[in-house]
Protein backbone atom coordinates (compact mmCIF):
# COMPACT_ATOMS: atom_id res chain seq x y z
CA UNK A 1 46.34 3.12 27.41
CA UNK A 2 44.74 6.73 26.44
CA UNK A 3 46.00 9.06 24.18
CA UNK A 4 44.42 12.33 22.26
CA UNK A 5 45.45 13.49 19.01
CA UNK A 6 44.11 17.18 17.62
CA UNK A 7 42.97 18.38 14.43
CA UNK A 8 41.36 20.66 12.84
CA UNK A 9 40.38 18.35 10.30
CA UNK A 10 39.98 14.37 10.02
CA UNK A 11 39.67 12.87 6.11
CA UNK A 12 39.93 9.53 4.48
CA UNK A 13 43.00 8.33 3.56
CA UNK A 14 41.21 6.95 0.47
CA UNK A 15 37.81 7.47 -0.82
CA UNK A 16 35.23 9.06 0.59
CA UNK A 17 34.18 7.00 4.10
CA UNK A 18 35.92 8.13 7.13
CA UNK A 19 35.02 5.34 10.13
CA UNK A 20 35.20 6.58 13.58
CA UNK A 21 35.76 3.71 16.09
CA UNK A 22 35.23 -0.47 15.74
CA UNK A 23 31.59 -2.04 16.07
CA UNK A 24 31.27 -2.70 20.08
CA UNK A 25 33.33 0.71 20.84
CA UNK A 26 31.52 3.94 22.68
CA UNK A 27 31.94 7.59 20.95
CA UNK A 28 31.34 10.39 23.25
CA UNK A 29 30.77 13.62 22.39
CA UNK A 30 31.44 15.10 26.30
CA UNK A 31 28.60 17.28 27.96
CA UNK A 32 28.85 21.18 26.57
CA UNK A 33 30.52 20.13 23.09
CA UNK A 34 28.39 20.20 20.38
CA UNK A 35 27.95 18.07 17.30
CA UNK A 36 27.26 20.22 14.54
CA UNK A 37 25.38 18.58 11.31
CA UNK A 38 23.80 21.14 9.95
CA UNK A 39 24.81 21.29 6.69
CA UNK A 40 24.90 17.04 6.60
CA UNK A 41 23.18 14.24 6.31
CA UNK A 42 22.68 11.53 8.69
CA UNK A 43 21.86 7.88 8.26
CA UNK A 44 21.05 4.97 10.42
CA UNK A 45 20.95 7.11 13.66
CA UNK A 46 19.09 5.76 16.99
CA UNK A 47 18.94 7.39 20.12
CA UNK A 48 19.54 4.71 22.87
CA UNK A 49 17.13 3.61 25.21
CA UNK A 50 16.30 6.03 28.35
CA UNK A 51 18.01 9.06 26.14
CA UNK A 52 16.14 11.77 25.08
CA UNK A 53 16.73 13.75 21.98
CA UNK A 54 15.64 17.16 22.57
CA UNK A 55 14.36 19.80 18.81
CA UNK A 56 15.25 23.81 20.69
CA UNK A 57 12.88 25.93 19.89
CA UNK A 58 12.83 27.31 16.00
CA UNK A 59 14.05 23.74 15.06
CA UNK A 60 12.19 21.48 13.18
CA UNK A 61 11.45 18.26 12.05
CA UNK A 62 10.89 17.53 8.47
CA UNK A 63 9.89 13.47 7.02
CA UNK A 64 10.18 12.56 4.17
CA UNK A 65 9.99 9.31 4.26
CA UNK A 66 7.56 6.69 6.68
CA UNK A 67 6.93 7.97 10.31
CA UNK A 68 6.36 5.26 12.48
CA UNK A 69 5.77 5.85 16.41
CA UNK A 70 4.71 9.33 16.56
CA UNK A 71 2.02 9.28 19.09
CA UNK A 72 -1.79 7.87 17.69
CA UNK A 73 -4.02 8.65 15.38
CA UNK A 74 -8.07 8.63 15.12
CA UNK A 75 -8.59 5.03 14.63
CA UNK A 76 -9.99 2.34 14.66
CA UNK A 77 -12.43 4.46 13.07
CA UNK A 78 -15.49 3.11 10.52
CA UNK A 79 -18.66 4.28 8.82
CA UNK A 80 -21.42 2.64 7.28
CA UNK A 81 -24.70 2.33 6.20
CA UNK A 82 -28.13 0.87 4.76
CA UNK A 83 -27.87 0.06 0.71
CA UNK A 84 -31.79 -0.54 0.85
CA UNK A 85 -34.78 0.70 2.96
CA UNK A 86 -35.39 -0.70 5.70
CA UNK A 87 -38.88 -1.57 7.27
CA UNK A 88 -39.64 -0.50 10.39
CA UNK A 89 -42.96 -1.97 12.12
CA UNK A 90 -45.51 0.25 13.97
CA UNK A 91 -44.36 0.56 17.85
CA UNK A 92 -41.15 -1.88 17.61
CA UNK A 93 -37.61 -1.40 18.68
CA UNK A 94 -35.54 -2.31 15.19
CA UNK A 95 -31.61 -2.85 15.15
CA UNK A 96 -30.90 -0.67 11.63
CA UNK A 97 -28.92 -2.91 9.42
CA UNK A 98 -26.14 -0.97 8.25
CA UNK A 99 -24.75 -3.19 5.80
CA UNK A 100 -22.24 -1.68 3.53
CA UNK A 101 -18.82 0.28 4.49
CA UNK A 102 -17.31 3.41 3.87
CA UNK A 103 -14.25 2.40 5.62
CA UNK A 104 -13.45 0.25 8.51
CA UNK A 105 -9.70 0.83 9.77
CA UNK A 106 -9.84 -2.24 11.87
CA UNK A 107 -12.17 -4.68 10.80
CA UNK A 108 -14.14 -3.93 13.47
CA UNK A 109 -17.25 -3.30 12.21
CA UNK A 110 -19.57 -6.13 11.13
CA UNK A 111 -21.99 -5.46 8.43
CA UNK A 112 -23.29 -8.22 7.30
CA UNK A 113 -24.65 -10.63 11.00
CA UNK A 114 -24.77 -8.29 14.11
CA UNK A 115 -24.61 -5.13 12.26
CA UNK A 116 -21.88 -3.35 14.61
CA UNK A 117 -18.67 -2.10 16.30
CA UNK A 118 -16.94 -3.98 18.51
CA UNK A 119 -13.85 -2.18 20.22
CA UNK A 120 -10.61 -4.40 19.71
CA UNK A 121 -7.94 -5.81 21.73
CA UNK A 122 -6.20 -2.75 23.23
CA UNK A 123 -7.90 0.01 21.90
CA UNK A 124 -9.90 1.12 24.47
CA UNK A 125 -10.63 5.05 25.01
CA UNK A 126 -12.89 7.72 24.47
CA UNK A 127 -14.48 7.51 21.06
CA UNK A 128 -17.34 9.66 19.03
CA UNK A 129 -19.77 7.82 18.40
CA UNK A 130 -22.27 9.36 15.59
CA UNK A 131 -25.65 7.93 14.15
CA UNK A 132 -27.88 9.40 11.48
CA UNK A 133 -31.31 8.08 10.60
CA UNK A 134 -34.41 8.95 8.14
CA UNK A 135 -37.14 7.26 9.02
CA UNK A 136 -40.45 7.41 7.27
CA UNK A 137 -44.10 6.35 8.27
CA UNK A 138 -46.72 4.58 6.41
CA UNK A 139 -47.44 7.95 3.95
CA UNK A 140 -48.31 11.57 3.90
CA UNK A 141 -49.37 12.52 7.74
CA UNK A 142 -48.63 9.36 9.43
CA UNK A 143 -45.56 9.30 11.19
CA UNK A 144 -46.73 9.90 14.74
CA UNK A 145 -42.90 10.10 16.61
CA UNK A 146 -39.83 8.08 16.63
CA UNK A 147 -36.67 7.45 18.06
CA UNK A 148 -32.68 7.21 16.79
CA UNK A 149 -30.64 5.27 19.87
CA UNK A 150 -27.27 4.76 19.91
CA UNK A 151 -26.63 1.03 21.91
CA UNK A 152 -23.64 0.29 24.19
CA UNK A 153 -23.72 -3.56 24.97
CA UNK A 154 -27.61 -3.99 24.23
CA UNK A 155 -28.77 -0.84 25.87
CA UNK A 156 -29.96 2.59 25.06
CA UNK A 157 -26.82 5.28 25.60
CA UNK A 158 -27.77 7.94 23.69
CA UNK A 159 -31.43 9.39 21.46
CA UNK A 160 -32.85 11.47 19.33
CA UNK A 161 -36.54 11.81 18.81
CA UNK A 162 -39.10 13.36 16.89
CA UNK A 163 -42.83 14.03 17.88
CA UNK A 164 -45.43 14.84 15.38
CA UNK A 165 -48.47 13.77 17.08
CA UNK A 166 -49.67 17.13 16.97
CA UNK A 167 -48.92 17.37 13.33
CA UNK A 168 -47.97 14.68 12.22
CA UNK A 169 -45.38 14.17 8.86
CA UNK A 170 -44.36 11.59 6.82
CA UNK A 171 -40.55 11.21 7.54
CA UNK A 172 -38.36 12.53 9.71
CA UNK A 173 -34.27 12.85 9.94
CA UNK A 174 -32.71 12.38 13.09
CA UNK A 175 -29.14 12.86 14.05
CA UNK A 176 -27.55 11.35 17.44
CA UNK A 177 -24.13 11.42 18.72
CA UNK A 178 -22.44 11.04 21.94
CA UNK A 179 -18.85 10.53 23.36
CA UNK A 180 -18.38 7.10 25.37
CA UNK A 181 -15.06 5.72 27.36
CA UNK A 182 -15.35 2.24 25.84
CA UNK A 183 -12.80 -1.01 26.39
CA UNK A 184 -11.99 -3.62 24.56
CA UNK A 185 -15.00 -6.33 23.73
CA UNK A 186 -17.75 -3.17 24.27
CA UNK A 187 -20.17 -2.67 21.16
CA UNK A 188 -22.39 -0.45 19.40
CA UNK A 189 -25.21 -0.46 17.54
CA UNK A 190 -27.93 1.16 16.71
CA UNK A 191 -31.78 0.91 17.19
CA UNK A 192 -34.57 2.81 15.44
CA UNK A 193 -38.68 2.94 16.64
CA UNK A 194 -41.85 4.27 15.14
CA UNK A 195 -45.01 4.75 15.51
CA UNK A 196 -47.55 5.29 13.02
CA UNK A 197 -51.09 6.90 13.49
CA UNK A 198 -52.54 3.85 11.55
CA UNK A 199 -50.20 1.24 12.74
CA UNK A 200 -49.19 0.28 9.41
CA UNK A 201 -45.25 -0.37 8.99
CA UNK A 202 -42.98 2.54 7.86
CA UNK A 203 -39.04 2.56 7.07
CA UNK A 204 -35.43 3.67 7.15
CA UNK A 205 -35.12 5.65 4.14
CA UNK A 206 -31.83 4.79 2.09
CA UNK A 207 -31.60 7.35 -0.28
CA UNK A 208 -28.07 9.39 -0.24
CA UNK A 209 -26.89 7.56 3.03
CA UNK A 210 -30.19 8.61 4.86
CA UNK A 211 -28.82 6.28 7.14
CA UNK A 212 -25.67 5.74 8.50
CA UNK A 213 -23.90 4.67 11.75
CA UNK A 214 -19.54 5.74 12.20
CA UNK A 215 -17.12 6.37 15.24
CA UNK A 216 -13.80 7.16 15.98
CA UNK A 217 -10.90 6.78 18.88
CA UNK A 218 -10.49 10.14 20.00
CA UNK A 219 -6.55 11.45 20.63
CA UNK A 220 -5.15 13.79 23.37
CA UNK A 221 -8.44 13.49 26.02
């Protein structure tokens, strides 16, 4: 049995909630009608699955409370670096310890055995990948050249070098970065080498984060 009652105007019969159908029933507002709230406000709405709800153009969406869902964001993302120098010996490859946290989104990061990022369970993507070092020979005039890599699972994917063998200095900065598709399980780390003109050992210099090794998922590529 159908029926259809108009009105230009539906109210409570007492206080102030109107109800519109039982639990289990189906409201339709027919295609071309139009449901204006504009001037109300709505609570506990969901649109169903496989519907779309469409904002025209000029419209807007304003939160104000927790947004949940809306696309991704730039993590896991983490920073970190050395709290101490860090020797370096003449003509060897040295993993830089970065051992304390600026942040760490993920818990991804380990600063304290392996000394770097591993990419978790689905996160996989492109990420930026960015390494600063200031390494320092033996004293005035001896730091020959050296290197700043950035490691993807235990090799070389990315360097920056200095050469001073012509002149040489005593300490050098070097900044590396590179963007890498990486999966889950890949890692990063990074290496730093020197060479001295008497062989003697230099370091990574510590002072105001001389050092320091960070990345982030990239969004939209």
């Amino acid at each position: 049995m159908s029926s259809e009652v108009k009105a230009n105007k539906l109210s409570p019969a007492t206080g102030t909630a109107l109800q519109i159908s039982d639990s289990g029933d189906t409201t339709t507002i027919p295609s071309g009608a139009t449901l204006d709230v504009s001037s109300a406000t709505m609570t506990g709405f969901t649109i169903p699955s496989g519907q779309t709800l469409t904002v025209a153009s000029g419209g807007t969406i304003t939160n104000s409370g927790t947004a949940t869902g809306f696309g991704s964001d730039n993590t896991p993302a983490f920073q970190a670096y050395i709290s101490a120098n860090q020797t370096l010996n003449h003509d060897t490859s040295s993993k830089v310890q970065f051992n304390t946290e600026d942040f760490d989104t993920d818990s991804a990061y380990d600063n304290s055995t392996n000394y770097r990022f591993t990419v978790p369970a689905g996160e996989g993507g492109k990420y930026f990948i960015y390494c600063k070092m200031q390494i320092a020979g033996a004293g005035v005039s001896t730091n020959n050249y050296c290197y700043n890599y950035i490691y993807l699972n235990g090799s070389s994917v990315s360097w920056a070098a200095e050469d001073g063998r012509n002149n040489p200095g005593e300490y050098y900065p070097l900044y590396n970065s590179v963007i890498l598709t990486l999966v889950p399980t890949d890692y990063i780390e990074a290496f730093a080498y020197l060479v001295t003109t008497s062989g003697a050992a230099g370091a990574l210099q510590e002072h105001g984060r001389g050092c320091m090794l960070g990345g982030y998922k990239m969004i939209g590529l």
